[in-house]
C-alpha atoms as a PDB file:
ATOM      1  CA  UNK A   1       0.000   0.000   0.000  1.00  0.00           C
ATOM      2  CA  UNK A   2       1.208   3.366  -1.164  1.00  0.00           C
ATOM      3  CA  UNK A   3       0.261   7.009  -1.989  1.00  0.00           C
ATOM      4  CA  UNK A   4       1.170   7.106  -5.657  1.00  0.00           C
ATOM      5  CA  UNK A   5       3.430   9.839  -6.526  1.00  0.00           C
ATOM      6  CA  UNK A   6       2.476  11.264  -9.783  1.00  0.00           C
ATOM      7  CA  UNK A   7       5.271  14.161 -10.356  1.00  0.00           C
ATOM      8  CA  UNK A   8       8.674  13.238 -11.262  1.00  0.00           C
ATOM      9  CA  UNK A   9      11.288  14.368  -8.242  1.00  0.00           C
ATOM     10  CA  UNK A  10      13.001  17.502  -8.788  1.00  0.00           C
ATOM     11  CA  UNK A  11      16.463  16.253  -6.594  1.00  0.00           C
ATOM     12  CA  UNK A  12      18.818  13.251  -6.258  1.00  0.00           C
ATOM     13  CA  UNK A  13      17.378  12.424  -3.357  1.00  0.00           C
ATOM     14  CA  UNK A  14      13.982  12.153  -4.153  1.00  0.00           C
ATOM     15  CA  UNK A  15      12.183   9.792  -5.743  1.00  0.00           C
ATOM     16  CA  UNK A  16       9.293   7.044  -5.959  1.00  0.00           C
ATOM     17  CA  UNK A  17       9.984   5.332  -2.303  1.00  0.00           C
ATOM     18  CA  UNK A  18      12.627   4.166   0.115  1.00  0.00           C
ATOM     19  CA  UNK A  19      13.627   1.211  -1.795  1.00  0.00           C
ATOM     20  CA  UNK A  20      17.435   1.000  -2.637  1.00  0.00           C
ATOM     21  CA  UNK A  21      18.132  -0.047  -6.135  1.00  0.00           C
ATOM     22  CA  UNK A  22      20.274   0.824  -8.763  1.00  0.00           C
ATOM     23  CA  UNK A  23      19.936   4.638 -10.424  1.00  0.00           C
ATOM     24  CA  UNK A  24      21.728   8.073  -9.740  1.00  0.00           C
ATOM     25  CA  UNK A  25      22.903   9.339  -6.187  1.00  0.00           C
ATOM     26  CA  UNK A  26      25.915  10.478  -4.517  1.00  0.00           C
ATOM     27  CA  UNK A  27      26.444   6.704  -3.416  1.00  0.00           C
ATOM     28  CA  UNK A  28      28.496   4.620  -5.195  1.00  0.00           C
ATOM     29  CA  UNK A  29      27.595   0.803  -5.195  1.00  0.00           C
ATOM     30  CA  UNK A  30      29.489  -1.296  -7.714  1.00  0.00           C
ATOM     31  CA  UNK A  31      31.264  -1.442 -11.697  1.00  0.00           C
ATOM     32  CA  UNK A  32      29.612  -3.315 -14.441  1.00  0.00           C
ATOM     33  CA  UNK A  33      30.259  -4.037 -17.854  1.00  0.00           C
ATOM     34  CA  UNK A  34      29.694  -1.230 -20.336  1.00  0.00           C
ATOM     35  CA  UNK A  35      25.960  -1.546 -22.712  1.00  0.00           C
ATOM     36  CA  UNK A  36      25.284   0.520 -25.663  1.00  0.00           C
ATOM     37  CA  UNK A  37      23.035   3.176 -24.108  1.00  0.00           C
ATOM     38  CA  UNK A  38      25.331   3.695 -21.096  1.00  0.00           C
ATOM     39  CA  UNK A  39      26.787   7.570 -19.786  1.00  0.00           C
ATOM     40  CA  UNK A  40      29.630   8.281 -20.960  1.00  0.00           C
ATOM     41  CA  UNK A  41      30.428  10.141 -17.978  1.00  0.00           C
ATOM     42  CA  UNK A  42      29.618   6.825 -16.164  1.00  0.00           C
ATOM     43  CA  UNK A  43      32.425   5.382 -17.181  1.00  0.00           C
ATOM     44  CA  UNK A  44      35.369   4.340 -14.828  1.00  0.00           C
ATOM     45  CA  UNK A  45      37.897   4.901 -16.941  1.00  0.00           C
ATOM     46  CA  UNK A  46      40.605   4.059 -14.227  1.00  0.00           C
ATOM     47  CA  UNK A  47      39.023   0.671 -14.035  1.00  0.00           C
ATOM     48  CA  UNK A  48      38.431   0.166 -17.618  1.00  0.00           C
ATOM     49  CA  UNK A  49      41.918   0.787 -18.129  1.00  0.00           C
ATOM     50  CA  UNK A  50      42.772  -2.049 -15.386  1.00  0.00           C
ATOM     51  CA  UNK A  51      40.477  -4.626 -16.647  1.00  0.00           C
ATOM     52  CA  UNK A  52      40.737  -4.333 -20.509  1.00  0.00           C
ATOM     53  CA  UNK A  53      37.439  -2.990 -21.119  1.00  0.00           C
ATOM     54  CA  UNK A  54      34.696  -0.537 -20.744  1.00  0.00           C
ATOM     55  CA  UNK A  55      33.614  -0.918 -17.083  1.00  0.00           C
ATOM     56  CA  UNK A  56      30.467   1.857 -15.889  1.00  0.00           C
ATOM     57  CA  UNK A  57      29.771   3.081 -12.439  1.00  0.00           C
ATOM     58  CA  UNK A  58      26.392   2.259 -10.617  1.00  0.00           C
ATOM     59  CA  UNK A  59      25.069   3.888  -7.429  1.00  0.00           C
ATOM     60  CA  UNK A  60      22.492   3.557  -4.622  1.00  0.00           C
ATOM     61  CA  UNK A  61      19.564   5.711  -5.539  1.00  0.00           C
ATOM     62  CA  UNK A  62      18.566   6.071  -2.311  1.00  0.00           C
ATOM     63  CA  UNK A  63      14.762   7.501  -3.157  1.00  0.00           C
ATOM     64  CA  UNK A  64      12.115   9.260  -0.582  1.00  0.00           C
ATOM     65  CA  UNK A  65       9.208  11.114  -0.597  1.00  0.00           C
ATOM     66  CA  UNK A  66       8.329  13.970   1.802  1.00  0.00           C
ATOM     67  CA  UNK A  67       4.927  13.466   3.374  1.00  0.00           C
ATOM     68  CA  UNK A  68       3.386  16.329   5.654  1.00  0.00           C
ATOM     69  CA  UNK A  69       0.302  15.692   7.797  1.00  0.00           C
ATOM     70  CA  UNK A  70      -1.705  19.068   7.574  1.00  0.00           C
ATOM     71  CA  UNK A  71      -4.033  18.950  10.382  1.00  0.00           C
ATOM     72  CA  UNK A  72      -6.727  20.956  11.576  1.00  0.00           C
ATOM     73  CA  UNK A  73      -6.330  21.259  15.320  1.00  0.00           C
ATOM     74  CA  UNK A  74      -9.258  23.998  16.547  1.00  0.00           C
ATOM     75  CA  UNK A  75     -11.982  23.044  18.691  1.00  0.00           C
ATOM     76  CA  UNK A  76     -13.739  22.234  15.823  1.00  0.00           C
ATOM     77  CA  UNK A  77     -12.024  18.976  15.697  1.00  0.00           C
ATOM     78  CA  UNK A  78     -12.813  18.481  19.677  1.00  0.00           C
ATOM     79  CA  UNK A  79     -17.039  17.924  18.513  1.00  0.00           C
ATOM     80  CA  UNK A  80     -18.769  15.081  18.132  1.00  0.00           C
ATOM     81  CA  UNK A  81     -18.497  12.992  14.307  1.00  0.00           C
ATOM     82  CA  UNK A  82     -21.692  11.146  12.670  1.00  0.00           C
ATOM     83  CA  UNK A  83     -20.588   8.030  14.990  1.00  0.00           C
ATOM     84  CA  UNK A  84     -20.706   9.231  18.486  1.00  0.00           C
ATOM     85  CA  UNK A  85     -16.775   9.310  18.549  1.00  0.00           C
ATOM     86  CA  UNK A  86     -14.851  12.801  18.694  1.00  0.00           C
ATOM     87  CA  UNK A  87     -13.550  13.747  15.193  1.00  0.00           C
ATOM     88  CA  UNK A  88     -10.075  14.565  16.952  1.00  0.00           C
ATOM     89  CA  UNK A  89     -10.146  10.227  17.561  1.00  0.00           C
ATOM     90  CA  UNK A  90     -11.068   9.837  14.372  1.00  0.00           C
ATOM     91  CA  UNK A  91      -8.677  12.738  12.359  1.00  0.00           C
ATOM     92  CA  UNK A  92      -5.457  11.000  14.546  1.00  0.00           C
ATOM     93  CA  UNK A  93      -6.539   7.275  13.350  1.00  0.00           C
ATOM     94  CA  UNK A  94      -6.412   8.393   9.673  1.00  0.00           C
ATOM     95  CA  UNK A  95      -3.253  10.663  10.132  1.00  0.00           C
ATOM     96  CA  UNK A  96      -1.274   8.046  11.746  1.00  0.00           C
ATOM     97  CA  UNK A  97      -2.338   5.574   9.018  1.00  0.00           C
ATOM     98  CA  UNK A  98      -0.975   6.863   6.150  1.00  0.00           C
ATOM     99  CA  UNK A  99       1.929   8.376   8.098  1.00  0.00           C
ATOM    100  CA  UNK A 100       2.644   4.469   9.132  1.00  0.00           C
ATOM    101  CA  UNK A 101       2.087   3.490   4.865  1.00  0.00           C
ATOM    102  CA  UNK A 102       5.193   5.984   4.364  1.00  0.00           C
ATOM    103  CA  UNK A 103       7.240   5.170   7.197  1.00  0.00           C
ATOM    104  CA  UNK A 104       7.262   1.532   6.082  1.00  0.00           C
ATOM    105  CA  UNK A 105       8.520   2.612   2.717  1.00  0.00           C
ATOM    106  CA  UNK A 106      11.268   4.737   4.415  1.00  0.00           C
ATOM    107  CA  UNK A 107       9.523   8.165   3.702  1.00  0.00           C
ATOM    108  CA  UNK A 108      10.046  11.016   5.547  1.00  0.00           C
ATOM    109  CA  UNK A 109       6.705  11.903   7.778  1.00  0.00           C
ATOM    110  CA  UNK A 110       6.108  16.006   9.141  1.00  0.00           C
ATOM    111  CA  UNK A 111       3.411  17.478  10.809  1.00  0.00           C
ATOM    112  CA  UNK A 112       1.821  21.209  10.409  1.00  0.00           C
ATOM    113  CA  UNK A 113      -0.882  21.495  12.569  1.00  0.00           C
ATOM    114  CA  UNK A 114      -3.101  24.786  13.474  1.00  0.00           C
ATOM    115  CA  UNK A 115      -6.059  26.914  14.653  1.00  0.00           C
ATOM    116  CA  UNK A 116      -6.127  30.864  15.199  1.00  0.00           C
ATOM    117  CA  UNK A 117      -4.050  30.771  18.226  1.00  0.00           C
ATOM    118  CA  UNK A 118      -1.071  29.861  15.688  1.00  0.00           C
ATOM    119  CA  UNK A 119       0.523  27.247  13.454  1.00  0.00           C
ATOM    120  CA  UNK A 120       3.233  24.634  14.608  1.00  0.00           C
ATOM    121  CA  UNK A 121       5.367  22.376  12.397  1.00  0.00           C
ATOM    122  CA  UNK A 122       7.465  19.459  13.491  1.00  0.00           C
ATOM    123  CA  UNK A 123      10.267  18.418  11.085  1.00  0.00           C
ATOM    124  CA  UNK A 124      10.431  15.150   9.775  1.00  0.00           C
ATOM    125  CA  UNK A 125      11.513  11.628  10.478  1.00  0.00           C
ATOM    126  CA  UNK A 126      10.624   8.108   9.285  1.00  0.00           C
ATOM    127  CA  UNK A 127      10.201   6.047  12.219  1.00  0.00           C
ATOM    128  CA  UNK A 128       7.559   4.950  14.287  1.00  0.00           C
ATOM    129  CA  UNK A 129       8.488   6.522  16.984  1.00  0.00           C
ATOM    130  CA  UNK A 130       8.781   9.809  15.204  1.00  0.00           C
ATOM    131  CA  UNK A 131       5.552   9.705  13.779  1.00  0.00           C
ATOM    132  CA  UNK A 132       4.019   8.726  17.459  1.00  0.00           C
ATOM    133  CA  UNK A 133       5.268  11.998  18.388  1.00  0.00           C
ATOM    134  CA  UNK A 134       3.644  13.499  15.357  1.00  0.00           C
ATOM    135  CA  UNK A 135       0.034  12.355  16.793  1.00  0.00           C
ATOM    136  CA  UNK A 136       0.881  12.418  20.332  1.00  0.00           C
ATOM    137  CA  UNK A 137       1.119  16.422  19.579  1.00  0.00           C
ATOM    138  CA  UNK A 138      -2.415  16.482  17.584  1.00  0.00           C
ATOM    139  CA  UNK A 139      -3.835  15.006  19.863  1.00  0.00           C
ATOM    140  CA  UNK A 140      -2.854  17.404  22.953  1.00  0.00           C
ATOM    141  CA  UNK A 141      -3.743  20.202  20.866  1.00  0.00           C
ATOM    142  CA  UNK A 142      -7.380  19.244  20.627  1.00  0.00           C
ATOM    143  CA  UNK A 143      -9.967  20.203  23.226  1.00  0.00           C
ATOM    144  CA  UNK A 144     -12.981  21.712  23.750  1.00  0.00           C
ATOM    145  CA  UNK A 145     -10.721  24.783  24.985  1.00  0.00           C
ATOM    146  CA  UNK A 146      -8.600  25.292  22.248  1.00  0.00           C
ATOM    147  CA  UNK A 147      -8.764  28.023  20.005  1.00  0.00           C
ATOM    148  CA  UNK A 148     -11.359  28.158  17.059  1.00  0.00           C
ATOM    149  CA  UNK A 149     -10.112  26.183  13.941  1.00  0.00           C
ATOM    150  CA  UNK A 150      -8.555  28.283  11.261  1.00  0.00           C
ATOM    151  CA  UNK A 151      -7.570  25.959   7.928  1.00  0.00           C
ATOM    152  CA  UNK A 152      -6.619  28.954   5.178  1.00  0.00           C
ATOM    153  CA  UNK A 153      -4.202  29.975   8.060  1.00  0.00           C
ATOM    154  CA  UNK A 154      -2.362  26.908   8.107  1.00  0.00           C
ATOM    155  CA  UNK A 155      -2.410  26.140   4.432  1.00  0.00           C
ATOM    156  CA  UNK A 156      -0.924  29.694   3.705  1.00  0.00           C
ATOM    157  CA  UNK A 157       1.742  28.629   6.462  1.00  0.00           C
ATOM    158  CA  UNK A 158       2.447  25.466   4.472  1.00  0.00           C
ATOM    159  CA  UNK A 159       2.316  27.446   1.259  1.00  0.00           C
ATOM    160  CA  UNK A 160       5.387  29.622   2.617  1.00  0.00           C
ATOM    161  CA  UNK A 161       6.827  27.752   4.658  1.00  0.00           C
ATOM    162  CA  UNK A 162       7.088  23.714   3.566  1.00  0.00           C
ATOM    163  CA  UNK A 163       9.972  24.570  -0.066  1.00  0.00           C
ATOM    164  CA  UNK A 164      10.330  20.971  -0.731  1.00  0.00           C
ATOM    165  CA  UNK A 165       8.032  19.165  -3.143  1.00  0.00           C
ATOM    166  CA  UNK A 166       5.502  17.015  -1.140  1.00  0.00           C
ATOM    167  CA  UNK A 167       2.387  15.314  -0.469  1.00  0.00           C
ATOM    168  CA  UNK A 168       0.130  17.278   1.292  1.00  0.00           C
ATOM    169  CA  UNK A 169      -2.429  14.847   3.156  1.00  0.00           C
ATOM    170  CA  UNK A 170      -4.732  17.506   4.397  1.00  0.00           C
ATOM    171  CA  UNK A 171      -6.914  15.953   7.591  1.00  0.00           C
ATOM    172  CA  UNK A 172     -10.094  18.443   8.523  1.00  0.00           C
ATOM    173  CA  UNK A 173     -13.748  18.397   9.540  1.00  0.00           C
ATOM    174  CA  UNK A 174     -16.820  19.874   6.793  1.00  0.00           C
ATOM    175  CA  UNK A 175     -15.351  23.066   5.279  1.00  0.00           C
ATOM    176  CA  UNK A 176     -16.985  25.735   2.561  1.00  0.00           C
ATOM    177  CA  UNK A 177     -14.265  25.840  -0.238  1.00  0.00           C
ATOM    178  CA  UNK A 178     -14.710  29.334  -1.001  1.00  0.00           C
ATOM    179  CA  UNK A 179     -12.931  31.372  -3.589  1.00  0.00           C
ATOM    180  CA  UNK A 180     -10.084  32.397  -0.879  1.00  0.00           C
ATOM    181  CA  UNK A 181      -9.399  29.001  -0.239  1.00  0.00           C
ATOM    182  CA  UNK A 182      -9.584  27.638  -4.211  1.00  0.00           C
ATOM    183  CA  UNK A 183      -6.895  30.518  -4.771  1.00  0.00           C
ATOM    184  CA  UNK A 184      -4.735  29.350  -2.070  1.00  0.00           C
ATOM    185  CA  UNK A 185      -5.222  25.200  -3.234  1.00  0.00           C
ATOM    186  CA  UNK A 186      -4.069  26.449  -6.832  1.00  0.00           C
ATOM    187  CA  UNK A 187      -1.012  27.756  -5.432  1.00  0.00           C
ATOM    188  CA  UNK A 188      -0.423  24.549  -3.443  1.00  0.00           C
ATOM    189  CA  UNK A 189      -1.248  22.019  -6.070  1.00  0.00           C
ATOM    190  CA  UNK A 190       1.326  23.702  -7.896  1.00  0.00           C
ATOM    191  CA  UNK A 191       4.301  22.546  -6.461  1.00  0.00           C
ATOM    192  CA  UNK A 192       2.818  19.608  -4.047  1.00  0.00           C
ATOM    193  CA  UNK A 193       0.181  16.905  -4.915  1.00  0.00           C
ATOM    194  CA  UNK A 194      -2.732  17.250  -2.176  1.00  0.00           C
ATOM    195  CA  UNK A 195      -4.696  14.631  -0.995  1.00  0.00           C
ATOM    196  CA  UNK A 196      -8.211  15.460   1.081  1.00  0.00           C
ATOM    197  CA  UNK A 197      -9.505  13.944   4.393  1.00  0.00           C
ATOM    198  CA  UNK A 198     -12.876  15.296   5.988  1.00  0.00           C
ATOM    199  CA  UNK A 199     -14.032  14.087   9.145  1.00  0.00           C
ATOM    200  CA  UNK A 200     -17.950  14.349   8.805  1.00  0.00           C
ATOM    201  CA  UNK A 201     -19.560  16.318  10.998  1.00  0.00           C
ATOM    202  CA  UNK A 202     -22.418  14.718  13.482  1.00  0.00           C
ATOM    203  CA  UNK A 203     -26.231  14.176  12.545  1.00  0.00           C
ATOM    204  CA  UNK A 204     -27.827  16.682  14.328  1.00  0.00           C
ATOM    205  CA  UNK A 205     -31.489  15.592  13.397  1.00  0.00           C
ATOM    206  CA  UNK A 206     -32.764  12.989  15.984  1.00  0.00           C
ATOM    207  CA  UNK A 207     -33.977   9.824  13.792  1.00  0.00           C
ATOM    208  CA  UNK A 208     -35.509   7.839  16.735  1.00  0.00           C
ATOM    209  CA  UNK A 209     -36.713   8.077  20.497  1.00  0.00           C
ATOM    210  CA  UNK A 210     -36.454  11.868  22.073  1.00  0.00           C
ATOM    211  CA  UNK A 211     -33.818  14.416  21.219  1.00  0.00           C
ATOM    212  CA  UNK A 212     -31.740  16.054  23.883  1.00  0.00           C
ATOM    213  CA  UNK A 213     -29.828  19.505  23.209  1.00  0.00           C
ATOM    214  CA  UNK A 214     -26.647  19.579  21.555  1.00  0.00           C
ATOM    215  CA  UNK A 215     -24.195  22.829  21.083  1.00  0.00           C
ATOM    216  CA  UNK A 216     -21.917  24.193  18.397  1.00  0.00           C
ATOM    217  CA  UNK A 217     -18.098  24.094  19.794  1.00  0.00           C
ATOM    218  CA  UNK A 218     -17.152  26.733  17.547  1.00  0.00           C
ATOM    219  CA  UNK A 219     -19.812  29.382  17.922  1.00  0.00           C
ATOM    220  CA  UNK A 220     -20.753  27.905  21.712  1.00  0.00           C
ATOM    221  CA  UNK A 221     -24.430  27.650  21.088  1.00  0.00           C
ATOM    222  CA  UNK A 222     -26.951  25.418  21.560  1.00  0.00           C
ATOM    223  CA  UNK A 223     -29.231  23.533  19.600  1.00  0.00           C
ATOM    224  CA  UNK A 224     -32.225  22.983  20.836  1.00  0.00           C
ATOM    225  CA  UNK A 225     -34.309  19.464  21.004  1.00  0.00           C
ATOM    226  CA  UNK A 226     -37.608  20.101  19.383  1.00  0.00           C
ATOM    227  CA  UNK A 227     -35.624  21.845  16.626  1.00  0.00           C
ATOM    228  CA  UNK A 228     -33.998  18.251  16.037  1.00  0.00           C
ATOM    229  CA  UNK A 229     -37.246  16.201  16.413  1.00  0.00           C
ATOM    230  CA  UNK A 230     -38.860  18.114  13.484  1.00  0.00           C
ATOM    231  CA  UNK A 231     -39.263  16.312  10.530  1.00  0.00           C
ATOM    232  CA  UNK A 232     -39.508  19.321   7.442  1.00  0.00           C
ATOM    233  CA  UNK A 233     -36.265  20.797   8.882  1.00  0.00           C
ATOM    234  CA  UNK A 234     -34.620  17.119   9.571  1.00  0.00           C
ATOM    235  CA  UNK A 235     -35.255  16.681   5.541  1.00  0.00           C
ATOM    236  CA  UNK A 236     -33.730  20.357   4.779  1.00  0.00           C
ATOM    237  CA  UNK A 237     -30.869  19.607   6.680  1.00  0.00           C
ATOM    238  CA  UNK A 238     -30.462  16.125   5.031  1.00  0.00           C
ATOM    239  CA  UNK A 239     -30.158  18.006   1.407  1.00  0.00           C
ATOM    240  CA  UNK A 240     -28.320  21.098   2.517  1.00  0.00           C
ATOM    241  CA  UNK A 241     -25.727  18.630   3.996  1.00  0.00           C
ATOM    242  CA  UNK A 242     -25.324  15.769   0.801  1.00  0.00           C
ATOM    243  CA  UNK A 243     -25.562  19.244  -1.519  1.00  0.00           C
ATOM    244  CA  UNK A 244     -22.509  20.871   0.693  1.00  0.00           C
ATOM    245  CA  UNK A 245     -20.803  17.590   0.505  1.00  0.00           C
ATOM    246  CA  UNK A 246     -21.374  17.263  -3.111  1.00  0.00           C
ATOM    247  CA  UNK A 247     -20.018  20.583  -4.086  1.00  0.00           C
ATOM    248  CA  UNK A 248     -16.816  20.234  -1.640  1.00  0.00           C
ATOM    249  CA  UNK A 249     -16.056  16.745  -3.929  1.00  0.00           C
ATOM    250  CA  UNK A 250     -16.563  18.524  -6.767  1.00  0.00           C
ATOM    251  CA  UNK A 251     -14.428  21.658  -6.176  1.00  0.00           C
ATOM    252  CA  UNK A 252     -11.335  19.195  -4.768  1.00  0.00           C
ATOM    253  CA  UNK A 253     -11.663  17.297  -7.597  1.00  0.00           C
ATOM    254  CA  UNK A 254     -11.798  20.001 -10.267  1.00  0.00           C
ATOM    255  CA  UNK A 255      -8.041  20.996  -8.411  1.00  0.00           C
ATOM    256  CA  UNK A 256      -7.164  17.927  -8.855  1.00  0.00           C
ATOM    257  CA  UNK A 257      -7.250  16.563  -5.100  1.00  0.00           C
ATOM    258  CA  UNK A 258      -8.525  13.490  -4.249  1.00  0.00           C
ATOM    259  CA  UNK A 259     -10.629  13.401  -1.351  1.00  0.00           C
ATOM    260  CA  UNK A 260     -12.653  11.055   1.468  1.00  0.00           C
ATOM    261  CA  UNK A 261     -15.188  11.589   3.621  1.00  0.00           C
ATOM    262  CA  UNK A 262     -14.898   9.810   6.856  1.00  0.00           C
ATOM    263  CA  UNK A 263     -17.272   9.262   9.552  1.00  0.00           C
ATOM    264  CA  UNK A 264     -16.384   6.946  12.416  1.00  0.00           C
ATOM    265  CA  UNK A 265     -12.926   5.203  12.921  1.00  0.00           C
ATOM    266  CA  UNK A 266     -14.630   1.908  11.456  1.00  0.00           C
ATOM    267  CA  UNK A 267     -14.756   3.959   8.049  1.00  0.00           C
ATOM    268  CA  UNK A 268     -10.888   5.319   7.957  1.00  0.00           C
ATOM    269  CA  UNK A 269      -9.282   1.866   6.879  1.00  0.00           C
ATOM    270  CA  UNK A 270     -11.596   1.399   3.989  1.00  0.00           C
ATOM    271  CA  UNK A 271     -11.816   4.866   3.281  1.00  0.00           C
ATOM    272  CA  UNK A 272      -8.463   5.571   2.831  1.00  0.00           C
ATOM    273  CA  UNK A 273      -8.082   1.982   0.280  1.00  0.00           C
ATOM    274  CA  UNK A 274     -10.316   4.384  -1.798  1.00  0.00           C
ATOM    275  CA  UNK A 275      -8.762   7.387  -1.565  1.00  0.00           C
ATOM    276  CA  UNK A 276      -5.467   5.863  -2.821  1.00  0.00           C
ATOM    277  CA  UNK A 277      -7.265   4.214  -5.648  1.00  0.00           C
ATOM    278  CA  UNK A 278      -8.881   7.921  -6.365  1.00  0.00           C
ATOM    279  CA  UNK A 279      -5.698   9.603  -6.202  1.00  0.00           C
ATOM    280  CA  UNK A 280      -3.674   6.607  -7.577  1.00  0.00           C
ATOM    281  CA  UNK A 281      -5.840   6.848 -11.037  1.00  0.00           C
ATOM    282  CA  UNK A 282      -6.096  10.940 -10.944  1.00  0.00           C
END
């Protein structure tokens, strides 16, 4: 399993994934024989003059990709998702899985993570224990106290401050992608590839028994219960919420990110098979 890399690296040092084969580094790993086709500048020629013919160079490619968590860390992510669970639970579960898919295949894992109280980055590493960190600080960053979420913020952080080509995996609850943020996605997508992950936000219609009140983390409000037991605004919310989601697919997917809904912890390992696939066959 694997993020596919569509771009071709722009460095020695960068490539498809942490496998070492043979290609073009700075390490050298062993002389063949000389093929039509071959360098010229690969050619020992100290060696070739030793054994009596043409004898080329090979090297260790030694090829990684740069993977940055970008991770919405306002209160937001502190309320409750469709499945009962906290979308902070759910947004560290999905994180740490495809940080643990590029650790495995030696790629370097970082973290930017934000609300309007400020943005923090981590630098990278590709080991377990690294990435543990990574969550370890995502998930002490969201409560029910922490500041209100801010996600053009951190993307304009990334977009100044993260140089090297990388994916983006960009983990958030139900946003409006409004012409601010479309403008500030172009000018990511073009120097990183971007992949999307929503965490969905709760049902707040009651579909059985008796409702009880529920409140908005980020505006600190309440809901109140025989709002959610009424049936003409349960079936407005039901299309203003599949229309929103709708239109936030589309938009991603006219910039050419693939995205994935996700709604309960249950849902991240099969929803992130698919959003591989999507993004594999973009």
């Amino acid at each position: 399993m694997s993020l596919f890399a569509h771009r071709r690296t722009l460095d020695l040092l960068e490539g498809g994934w942490a496998s070492v084969h043979h290609g073009r580094s700075h390490d050298f790993d062993d002389l063949r024989a000389y093929v039509p086709g071959d360098e010229v500048k690969d050619i020992d020629w100290k060696a070739t003059a030793r054994h009596g013919e043409p004898l080329v160079k090979r090297y260790v490619a030694s090829r990684r990709r740069s993977l940055v968590l970008v991770v919405d860390t306002g209160r937001n992510m502190a309320a409750t998702a469709a499945s009962g669970e906290t979308k902070r639970d759910i947004a560290v579960m999905a994180a740490g899985a495809l940080g643990y898919i590029a650790s495995r295949h030696g790629d370097v894992v970082s973290l930017v993570a934000g609300d309007e109280g400020g943005t923090v980055a981590l630098p990278a590493g590709s080991s377990e224990a690294h990435l543990e960190r990574l969550l370890r600080q995502v998930d002490g960053r969201v409560s029910l106290e922490s500041p209100r979420s801010d996600l053009r913020g951190v993307l304009d952080w990334v977009a100044r401050g993260v140089r090297r080509r990388s994916i983006l995996v960009v983990v958030t609850d139900d946003v409006v992608v409004d012409a601010e943020l479309v403008r500030l996605l172009r000018r990511l997508r073009a120097q990183h590839e971007i992949v999307w992950v929503t965490v969905g936000d709760a049902d707040l219609m009651t579909r059985s028994g008796h409702a009880h009140d529920v409140y908005d983390v980020q505006e600190v409000t309440s809901l109140p219960a025989w709002l959610r037991e009424n049936a003409a605004l349960r079936r407005a919310f039901d299309e203003a919420s599949e229309r929103r989601a709708d239109d936030t697919g589309r938009q991603l997917q006219a910039l050419g990110i693939s995205s994935q809904r996700l709604s309960s912890q249950a849902a991240v390992v099969p929803g992130l098979f698919a959003l591989m696939e999507k993004h594999r066959r973009a």
